[in-house]
N, C-alpha and C. Protein backbone atom coordinates (compact mmCIF):
# COMPACT_ATOMS: atom_id res chain seq x y z
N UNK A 1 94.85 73.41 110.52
CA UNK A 1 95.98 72.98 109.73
C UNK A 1 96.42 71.63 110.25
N UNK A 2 96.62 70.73 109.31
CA UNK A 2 97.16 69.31 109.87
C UNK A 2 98.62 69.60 110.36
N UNK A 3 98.90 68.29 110.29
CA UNK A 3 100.14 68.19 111.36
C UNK A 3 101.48 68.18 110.17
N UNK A 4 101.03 67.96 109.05
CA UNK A 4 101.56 67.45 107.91
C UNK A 4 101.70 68.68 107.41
N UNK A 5 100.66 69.71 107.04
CA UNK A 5 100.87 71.07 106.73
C UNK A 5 102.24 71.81 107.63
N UNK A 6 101.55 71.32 109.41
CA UNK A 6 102.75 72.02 110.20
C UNK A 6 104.25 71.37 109.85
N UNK A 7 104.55 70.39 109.43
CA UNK A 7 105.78 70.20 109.30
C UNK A 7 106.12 70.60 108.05
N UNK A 8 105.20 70.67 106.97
CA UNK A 8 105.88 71.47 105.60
C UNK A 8 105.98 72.71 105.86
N UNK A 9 105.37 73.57 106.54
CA UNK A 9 105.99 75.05 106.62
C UNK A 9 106.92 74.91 106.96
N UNK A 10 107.47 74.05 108.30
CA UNK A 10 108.93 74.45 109.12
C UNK A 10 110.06 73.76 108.45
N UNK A 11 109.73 72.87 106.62
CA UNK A 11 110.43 72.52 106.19
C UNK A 11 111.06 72.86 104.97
N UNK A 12 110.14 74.33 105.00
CA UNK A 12 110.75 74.56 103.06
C UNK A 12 111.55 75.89 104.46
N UNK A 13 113.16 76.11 102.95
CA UNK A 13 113.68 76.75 103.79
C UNK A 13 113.03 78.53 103.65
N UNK A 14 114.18 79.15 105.23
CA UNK A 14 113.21 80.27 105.31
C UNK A 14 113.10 81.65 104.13
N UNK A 15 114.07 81.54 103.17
CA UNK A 15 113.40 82.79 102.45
C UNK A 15 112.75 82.45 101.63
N UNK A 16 112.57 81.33 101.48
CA UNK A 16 111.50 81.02 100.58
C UNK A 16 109.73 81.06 101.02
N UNK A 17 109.73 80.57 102.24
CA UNK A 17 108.58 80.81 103.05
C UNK A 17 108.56 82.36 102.90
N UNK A 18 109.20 83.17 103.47
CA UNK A 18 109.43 84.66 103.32
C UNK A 18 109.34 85.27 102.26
N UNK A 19 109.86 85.13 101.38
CA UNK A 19 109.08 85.75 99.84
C UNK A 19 107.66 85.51 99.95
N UNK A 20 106.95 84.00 100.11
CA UNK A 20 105.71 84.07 99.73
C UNK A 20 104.94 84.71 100.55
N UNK A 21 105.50 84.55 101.92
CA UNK A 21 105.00 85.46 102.76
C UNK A 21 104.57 86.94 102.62
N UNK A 22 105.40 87.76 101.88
CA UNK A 22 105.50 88.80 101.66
C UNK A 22 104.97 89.29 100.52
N UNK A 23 104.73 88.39 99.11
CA UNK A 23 104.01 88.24 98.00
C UNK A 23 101.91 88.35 98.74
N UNK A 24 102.06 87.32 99.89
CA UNK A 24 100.32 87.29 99.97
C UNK A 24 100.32 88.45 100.72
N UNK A 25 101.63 88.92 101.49
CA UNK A 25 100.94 90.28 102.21
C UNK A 25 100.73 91.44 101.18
N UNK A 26 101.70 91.60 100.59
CA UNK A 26 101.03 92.75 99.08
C UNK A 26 99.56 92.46 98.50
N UNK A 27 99.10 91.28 98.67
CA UNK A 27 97.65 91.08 97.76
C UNK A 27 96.74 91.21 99.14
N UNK A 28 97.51 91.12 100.45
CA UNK A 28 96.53 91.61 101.97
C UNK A 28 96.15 93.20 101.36
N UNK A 29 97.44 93.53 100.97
CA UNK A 29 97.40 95.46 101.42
C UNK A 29 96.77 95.86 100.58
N UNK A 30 96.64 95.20 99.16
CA UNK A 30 95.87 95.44 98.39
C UNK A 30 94.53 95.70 98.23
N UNK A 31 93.72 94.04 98.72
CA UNK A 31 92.51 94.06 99.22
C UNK A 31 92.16 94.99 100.69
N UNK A 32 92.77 95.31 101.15
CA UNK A 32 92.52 96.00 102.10
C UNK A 32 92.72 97.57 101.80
N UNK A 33 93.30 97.91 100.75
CA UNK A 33 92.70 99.54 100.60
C UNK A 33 91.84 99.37 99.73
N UNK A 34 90.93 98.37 99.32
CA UNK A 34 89.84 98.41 98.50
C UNK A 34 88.75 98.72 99.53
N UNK A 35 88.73 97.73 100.68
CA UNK A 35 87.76 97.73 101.49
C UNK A 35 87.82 99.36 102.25
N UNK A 36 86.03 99.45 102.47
CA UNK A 36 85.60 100.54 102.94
C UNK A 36 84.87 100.79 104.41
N UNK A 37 84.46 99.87 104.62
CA UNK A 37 83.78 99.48 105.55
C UNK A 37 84.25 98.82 106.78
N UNK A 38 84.37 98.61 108.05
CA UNK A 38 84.93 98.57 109.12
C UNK A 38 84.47 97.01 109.17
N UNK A 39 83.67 96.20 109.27
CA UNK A 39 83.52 95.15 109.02
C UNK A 39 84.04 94.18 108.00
N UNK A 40 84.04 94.16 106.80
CA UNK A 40 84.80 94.43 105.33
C UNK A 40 86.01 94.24 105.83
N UNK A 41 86.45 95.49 106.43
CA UNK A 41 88.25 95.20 106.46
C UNK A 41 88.56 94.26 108.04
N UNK A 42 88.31 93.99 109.13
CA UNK A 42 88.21 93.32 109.59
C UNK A 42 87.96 91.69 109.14
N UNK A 43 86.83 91.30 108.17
CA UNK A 43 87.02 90.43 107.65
C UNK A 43 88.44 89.79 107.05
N UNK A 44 88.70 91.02 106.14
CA UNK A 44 90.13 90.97 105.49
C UNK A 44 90.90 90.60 105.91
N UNK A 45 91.42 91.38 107.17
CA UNK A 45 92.48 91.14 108.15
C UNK A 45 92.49 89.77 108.75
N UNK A 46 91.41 89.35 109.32
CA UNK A 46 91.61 87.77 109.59
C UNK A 46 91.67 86.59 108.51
N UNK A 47 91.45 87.14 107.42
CA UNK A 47 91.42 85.92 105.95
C UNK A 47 92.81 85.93 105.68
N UNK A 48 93.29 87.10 105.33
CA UNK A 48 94.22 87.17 104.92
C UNK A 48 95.45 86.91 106.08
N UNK A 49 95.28 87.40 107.28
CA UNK A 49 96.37 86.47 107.94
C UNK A 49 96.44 84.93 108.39
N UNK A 50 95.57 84.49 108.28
CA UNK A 50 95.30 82.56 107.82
C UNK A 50 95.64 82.82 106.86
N UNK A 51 95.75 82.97 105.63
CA UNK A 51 95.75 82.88 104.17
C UNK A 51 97.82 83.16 104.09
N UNK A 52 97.99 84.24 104.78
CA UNK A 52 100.02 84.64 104.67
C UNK A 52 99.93 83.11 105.12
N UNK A 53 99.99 83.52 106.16
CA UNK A 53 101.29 81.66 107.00
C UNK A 53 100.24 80.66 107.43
N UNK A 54 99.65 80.41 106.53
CA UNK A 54 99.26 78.83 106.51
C UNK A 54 98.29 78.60 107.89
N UNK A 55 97.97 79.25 108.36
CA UNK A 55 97.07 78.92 110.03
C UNK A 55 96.31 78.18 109.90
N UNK A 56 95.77 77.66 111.05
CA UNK A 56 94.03 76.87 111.21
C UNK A 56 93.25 77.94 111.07
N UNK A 57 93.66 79.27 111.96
CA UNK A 57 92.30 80.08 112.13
C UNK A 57 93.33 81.30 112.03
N UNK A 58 92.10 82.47 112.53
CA UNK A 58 92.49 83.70 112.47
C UNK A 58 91.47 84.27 113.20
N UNK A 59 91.44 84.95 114.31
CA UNK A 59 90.71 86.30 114.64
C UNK A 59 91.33 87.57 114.93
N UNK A 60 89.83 87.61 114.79
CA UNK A 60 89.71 89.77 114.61
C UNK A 60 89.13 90.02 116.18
N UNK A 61 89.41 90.62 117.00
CA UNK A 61 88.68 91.31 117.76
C UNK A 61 88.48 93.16 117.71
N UNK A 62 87.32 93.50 118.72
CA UNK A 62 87.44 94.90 119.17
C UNK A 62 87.87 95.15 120.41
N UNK A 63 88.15 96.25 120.57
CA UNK A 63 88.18 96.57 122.24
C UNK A 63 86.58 97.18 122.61
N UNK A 64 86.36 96.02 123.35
CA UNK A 64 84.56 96.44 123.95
C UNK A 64 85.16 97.48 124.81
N UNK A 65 85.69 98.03 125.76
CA UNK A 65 85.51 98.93 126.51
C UNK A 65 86.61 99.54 127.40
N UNK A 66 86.58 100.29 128.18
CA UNK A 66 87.78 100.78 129.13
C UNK A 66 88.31 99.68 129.67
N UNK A 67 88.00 99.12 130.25
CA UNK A 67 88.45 97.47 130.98
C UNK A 67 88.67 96.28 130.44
N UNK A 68 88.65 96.82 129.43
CA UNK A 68 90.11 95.94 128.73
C UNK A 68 89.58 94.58 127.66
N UNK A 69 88.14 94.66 127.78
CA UNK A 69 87.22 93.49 127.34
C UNK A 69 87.11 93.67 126.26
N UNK A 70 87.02 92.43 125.40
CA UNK A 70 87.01 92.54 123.72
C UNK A 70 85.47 91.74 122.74
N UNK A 71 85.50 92.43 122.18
CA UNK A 71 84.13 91.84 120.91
C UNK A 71 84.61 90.91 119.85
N UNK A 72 84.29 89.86 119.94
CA UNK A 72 84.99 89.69 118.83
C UNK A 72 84.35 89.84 117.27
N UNK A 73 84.90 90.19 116.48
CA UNK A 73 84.37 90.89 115.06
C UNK A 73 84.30 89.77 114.12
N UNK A 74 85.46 88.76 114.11
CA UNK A 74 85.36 87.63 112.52
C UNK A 74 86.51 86.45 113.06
N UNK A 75 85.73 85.40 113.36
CA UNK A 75 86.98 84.12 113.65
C UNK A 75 86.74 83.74 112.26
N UNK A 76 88.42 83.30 111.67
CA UNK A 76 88.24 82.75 110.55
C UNK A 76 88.69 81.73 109.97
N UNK A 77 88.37 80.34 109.75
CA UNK A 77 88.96 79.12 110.35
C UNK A 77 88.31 78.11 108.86
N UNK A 78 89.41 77.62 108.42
CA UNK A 78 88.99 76.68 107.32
C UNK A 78 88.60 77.04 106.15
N UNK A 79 89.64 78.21 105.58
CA UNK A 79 88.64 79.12 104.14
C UNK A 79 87.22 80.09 104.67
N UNK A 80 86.50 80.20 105.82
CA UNK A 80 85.70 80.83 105.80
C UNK A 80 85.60 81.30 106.88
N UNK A 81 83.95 81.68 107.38
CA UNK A 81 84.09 82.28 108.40
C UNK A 81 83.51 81.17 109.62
N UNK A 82 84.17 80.85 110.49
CA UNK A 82 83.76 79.92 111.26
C UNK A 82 82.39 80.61 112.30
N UNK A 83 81.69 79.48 112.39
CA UNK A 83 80.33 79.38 113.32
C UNK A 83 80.62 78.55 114.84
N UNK A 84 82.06 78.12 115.24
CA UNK A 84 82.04 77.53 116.21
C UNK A 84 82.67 78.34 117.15
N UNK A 85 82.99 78.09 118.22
CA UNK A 85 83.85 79.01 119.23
C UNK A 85 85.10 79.30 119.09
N UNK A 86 85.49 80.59 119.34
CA UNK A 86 86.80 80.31 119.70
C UNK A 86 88.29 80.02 120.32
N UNK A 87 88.60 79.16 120.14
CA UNK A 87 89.63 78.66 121.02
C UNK A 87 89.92 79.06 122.66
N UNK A 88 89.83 79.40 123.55
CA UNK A 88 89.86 79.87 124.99
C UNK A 88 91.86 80.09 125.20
N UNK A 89 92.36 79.75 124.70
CA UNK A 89 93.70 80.31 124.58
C UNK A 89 94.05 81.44 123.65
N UNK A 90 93.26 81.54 122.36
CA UNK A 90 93.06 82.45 121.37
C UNK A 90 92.64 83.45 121.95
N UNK A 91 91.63 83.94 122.66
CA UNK A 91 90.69 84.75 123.30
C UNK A 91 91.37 85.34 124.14
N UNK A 92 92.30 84.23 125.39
CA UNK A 92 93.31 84.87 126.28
C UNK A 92 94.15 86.24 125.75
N UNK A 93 94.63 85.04 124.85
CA UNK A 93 96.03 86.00 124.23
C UNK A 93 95.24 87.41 123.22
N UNK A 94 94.61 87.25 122.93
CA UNK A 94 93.82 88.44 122.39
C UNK A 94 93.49 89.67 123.10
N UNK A 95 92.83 89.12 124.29
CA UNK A 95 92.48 90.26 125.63
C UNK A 95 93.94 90.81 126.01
N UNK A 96 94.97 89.71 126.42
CA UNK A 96 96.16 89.95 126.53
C UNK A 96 96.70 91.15 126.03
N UNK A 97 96.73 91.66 124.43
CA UNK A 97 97.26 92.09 123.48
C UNK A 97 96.30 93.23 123.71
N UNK A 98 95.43 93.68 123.41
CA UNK A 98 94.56 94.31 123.60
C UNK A 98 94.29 95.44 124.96
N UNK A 99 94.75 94.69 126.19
CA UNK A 99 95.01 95.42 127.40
C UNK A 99 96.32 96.34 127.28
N UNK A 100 97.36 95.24 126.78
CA UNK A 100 98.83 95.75 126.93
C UNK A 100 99.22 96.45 125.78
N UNK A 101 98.43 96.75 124.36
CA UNK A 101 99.08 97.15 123.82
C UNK A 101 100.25 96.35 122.79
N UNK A 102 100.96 94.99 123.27
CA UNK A 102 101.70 94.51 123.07
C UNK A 102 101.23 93.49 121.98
N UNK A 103 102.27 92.92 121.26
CA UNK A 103 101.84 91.31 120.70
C UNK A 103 102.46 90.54 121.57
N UNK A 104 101.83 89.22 121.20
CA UNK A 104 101.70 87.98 121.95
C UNK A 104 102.89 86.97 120.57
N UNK A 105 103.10 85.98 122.08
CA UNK A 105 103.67 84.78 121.23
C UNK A 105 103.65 83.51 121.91
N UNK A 106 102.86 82.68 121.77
CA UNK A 106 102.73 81.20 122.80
C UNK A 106 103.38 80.31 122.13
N UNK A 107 104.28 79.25 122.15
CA UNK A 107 104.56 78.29 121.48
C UNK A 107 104.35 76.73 122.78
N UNK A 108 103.38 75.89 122.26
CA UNK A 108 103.61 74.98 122.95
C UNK A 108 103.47 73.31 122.03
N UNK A 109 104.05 72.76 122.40
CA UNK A 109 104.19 71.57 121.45
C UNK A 109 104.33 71.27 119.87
N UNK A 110 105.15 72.69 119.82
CA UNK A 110 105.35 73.16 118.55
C UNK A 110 104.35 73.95 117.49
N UNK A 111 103.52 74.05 118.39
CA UNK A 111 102.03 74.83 117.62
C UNK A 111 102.15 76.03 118.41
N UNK A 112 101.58 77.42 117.78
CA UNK A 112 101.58 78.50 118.22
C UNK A 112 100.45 79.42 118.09
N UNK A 113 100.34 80.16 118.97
CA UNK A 113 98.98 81.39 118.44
C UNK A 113 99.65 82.48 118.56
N UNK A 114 99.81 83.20 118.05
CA UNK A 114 100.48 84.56 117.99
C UNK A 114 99.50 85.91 117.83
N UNK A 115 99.64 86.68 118.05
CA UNK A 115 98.18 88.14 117.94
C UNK A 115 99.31 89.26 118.28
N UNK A 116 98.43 90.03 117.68
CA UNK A 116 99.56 91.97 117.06
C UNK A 116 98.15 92.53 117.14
N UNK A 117 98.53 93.59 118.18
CA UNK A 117 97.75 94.94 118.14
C UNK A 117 97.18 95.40 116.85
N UNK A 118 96.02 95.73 117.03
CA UNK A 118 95.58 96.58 115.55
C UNK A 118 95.29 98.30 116.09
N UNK A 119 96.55 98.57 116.23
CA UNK A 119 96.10 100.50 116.55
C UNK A 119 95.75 101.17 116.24
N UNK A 120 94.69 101.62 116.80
CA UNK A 120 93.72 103.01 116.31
C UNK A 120 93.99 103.96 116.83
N UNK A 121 94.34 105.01 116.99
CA UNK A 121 95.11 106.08 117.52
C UNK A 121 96.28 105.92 118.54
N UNK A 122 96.50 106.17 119.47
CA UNK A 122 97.11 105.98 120.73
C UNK A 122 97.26 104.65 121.51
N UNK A 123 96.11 103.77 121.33
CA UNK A 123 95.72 102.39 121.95
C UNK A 123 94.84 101.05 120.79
N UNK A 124 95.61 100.69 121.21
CA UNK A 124 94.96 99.31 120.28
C UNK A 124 93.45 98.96 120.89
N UNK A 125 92.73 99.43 119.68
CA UNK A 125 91.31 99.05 119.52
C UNK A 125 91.02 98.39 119.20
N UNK A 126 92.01 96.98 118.70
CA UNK A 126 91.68 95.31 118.80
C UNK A 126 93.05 94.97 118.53
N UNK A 127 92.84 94.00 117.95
CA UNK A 127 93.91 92.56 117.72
C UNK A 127 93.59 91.50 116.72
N UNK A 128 94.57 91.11 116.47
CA UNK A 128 94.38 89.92 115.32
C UNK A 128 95.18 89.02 116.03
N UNK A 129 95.13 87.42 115.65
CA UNK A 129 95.50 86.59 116.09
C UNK A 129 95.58 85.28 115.02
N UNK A 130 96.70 84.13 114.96
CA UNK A 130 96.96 83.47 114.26
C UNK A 130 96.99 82.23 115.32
N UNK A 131 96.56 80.66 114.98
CA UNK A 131 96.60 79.80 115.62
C UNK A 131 96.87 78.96 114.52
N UNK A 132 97.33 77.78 115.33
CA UNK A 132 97.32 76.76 113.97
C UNK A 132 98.78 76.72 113.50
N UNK A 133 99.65 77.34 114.09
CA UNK A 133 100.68 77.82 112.85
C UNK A 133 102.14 77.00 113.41
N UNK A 134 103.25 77.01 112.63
CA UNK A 134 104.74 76.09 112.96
C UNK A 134 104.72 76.79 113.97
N UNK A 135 105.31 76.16 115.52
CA UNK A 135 106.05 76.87 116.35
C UNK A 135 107.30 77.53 115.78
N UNK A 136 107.96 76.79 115.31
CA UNK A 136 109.30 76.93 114.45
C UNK A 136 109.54 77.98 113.72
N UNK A 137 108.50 78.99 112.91
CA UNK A 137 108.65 80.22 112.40
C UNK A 137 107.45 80.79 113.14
N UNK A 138 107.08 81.00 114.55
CA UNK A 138 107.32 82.12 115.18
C UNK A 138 107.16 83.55 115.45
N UNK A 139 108.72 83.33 114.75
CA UNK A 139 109.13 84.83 115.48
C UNK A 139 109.14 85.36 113.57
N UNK A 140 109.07 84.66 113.23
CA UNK A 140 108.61 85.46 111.42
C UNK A 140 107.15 85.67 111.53
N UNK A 141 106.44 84.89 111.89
CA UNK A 141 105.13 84.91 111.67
C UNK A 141 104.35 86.36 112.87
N UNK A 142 105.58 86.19 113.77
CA UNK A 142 105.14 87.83 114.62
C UNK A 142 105.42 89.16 113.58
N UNK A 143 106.47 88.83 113.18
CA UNK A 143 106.89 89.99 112.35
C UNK A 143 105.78 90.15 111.04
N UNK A 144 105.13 89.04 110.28
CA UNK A 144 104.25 89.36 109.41
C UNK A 144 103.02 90.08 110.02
N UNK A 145 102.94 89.34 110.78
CA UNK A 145 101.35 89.74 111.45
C UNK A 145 101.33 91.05 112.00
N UNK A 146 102.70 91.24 112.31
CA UNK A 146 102.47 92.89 113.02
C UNK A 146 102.24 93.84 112.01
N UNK A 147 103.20 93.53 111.24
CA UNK A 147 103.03 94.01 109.46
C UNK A 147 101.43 94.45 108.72
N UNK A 148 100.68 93.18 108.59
CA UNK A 148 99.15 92.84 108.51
C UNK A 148 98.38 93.80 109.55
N UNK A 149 98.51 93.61 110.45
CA UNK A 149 97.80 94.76 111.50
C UNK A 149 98.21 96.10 111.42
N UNK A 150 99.35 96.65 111.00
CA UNK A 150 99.55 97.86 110.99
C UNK A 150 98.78 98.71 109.55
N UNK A 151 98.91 97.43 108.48
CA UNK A 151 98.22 97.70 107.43
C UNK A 151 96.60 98.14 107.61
N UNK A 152 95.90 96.98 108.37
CA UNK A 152 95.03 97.09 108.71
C UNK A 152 94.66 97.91 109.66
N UNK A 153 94.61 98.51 110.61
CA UNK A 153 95.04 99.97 111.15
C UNK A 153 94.62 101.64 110.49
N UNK A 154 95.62 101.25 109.26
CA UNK A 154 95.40 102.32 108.53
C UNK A 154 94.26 102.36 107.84
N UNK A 155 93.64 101.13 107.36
CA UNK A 155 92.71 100.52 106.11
C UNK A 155 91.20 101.68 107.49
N UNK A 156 91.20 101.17 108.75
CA UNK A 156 90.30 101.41 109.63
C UNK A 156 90.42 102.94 109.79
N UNK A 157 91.37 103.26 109.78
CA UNK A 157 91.57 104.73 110.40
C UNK A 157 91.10 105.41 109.25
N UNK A 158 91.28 104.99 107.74
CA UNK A 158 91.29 106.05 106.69
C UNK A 158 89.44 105.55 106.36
N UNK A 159 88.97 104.23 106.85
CA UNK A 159 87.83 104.37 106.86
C UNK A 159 86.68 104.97 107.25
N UNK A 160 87.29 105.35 108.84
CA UNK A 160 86.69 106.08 109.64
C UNK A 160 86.17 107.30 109.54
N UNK A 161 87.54 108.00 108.67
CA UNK A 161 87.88 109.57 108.19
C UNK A 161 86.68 109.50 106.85
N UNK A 162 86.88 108.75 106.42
CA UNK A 162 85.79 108.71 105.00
C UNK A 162 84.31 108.58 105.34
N UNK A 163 83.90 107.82 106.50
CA UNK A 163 82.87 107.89 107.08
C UNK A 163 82.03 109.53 107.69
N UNK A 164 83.02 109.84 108.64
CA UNK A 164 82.57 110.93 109.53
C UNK A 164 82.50 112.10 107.75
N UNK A 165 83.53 112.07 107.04
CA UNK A 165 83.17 113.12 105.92
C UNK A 165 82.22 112.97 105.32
N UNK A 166 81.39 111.80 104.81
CA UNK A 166 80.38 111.80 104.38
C UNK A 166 79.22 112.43 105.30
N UNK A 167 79.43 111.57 106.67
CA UNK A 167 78.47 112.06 107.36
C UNK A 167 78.16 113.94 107.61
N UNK A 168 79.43 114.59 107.23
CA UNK A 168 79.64 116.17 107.72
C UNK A 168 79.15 116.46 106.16
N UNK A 169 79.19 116.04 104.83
CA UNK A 169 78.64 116.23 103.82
C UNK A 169 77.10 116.29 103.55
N UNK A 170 76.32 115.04 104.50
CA UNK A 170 75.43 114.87 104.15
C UNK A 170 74.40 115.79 105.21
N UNK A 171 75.13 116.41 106.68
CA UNK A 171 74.66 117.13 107.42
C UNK A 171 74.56 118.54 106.63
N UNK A 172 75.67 118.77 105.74
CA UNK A 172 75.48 120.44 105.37
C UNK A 172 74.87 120.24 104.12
N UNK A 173 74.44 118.97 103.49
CA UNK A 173 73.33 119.22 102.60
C UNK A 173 72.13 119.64 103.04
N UNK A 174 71.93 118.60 103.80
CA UNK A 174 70.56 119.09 104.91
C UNK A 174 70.21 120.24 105.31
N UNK A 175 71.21 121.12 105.71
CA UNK A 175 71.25 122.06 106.18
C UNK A 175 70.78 123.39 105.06
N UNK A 176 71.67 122.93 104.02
CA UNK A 176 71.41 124.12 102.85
C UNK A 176 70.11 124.00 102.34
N UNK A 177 69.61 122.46 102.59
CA UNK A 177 68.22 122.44 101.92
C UNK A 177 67.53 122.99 103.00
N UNK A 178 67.32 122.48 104.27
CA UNK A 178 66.36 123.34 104.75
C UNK A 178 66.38 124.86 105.17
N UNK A 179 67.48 125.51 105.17
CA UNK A 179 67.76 127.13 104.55
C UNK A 179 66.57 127.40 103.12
N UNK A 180 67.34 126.67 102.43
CA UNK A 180 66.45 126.88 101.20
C UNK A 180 64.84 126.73 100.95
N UNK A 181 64.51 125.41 101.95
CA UNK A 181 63.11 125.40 101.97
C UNK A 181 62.85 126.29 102.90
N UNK A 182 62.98 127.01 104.08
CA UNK A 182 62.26 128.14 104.77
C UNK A 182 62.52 129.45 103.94
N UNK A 183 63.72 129.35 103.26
CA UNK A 183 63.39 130.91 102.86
C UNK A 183 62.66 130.66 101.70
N UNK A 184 62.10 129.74 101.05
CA UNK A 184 61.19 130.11 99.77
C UNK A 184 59.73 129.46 100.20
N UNK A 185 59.58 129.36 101.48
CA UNK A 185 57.96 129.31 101.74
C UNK A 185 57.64 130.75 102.49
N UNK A 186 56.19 130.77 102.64
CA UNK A 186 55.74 131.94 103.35
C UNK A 186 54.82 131.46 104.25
N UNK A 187 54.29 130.30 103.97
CA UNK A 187 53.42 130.13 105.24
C UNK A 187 53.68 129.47 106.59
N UNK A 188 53.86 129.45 107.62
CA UNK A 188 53.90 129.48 108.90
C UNK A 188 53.72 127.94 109.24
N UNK A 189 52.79 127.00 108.54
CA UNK A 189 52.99 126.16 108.90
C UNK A 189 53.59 124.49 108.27
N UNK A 190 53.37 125.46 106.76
CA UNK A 190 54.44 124.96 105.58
C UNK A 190 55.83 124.72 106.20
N UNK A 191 56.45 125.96 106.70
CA UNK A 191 57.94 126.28 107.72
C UNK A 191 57.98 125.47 108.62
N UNK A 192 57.16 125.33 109.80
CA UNK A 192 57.17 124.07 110.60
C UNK A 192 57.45 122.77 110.24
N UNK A 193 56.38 122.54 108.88
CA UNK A 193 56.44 121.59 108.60
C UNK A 193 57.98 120.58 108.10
N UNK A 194 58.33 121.56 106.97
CA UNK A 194 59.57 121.62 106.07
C UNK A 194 60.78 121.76 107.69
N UNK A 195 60.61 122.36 108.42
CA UNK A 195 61.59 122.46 109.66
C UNK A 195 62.13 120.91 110.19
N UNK A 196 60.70 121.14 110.48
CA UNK A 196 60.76 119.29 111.19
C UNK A 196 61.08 118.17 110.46
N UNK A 197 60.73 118.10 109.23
CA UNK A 197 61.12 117.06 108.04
C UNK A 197 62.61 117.27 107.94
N UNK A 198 63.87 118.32 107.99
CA UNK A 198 64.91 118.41 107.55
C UNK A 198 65.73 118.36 108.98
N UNK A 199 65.26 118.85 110.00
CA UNK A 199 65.61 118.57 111.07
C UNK A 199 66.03 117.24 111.69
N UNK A 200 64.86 116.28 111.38
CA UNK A 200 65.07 115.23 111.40
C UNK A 200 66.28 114.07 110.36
N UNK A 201 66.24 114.78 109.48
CA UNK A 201 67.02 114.31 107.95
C UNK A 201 68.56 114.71 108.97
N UNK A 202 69.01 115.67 109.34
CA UNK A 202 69.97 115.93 109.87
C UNK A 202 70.67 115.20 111.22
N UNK A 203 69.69 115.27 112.23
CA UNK A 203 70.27 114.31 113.48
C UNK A 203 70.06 113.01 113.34
């Protein structure tokens, strides 16, 4: 975001920024109970929070592991998906958020990166993050983003649930078929055969 962008956000007044704010987060929540896929909505989540408040960028991370280390899933920087690195203060504050649970808020020279937990049960299993953005709105732009992540949250959690059901659907198909194929063969190695073919279909 130019410097020129940053001073028109911190210059139209604030409920007006705030309506629109709140207008692109309805078309976030939107696109995001469309998406199905854990990648998909991750994408989402970082477009669409560059896309609310005006940012340079946006990332998505995961939580890689017990110790606190993160993957990152989608930096998203300039309308798309960026191919360059990202930021080493972005990344901080991400791990930051991610360890603690907490959101973040840096403001320095009037530019800010801000990041909100994305919770998956009990502990935040990543984070989103905004750079690029007015120091000057802040503490609105925490409040959207936490907003955006909680959305996104759910978008993951109800994906998850839709996942594992298919997967428990497609195990007790398996299952009924190969019931069905042993009890309507008779030969011994037909049964093996048909065993091992559905067996495999299953794990």
């Amino acid at each position: 975001m130019s410097d020129a962008n940053t001073n028109s956000a911190a210059a139209v007044p604030r409920d007006q920024r705030l309506a629109a704010w709140i207008q692109r987060l309805q078309e976030a929540t939107a696109s995001l109970s469309r998406a199905v896929e854990r990648d998909a909505i991750e994408r989402e989540i970082a477009r669409s929070a560059a896309r609310i408040v005006d940012a340079h960028g946006a990332v998505v991370v995961r939580r890689g592991g017990d110790d606190g280390a993160v993957d990152l899933a989608v930096h998203w920087e300039g309308g798309g998906i960026a191919l360059g690195p990202v930021p080493a203060d972005v990344m901080t504050a991400l791990a930051d958020v991610v360890r603690s649970g907490r959101p973040s808020r840096t403001v320095m020279d009037d530019r800010a990166v801000i990041a909100a937990p994305i919770r998956t049960g009990h502990r935040a299993g990543g984070a989103v993050a905004v750079y690029g953005v007015c120091g000057e709105a802040s503490g609105d732009i925490s409040d959207v983003l936490a907003t955006l992540a909680a959305t996104g949250a759910a978008s993951l959690e109800t994906a998850t649930v839709v996942a594992e059901s298919l997967r428990d659907r497609r195990q007790s198909e398996a299952l009924a078929d190969l019931a069905h194929a042993l009890g309507s063969s008779q030969r011994l190695g037909e049964v093996l055969h048909l065993g091992l073919r559905h067996s495999s279909a299953i794990l």
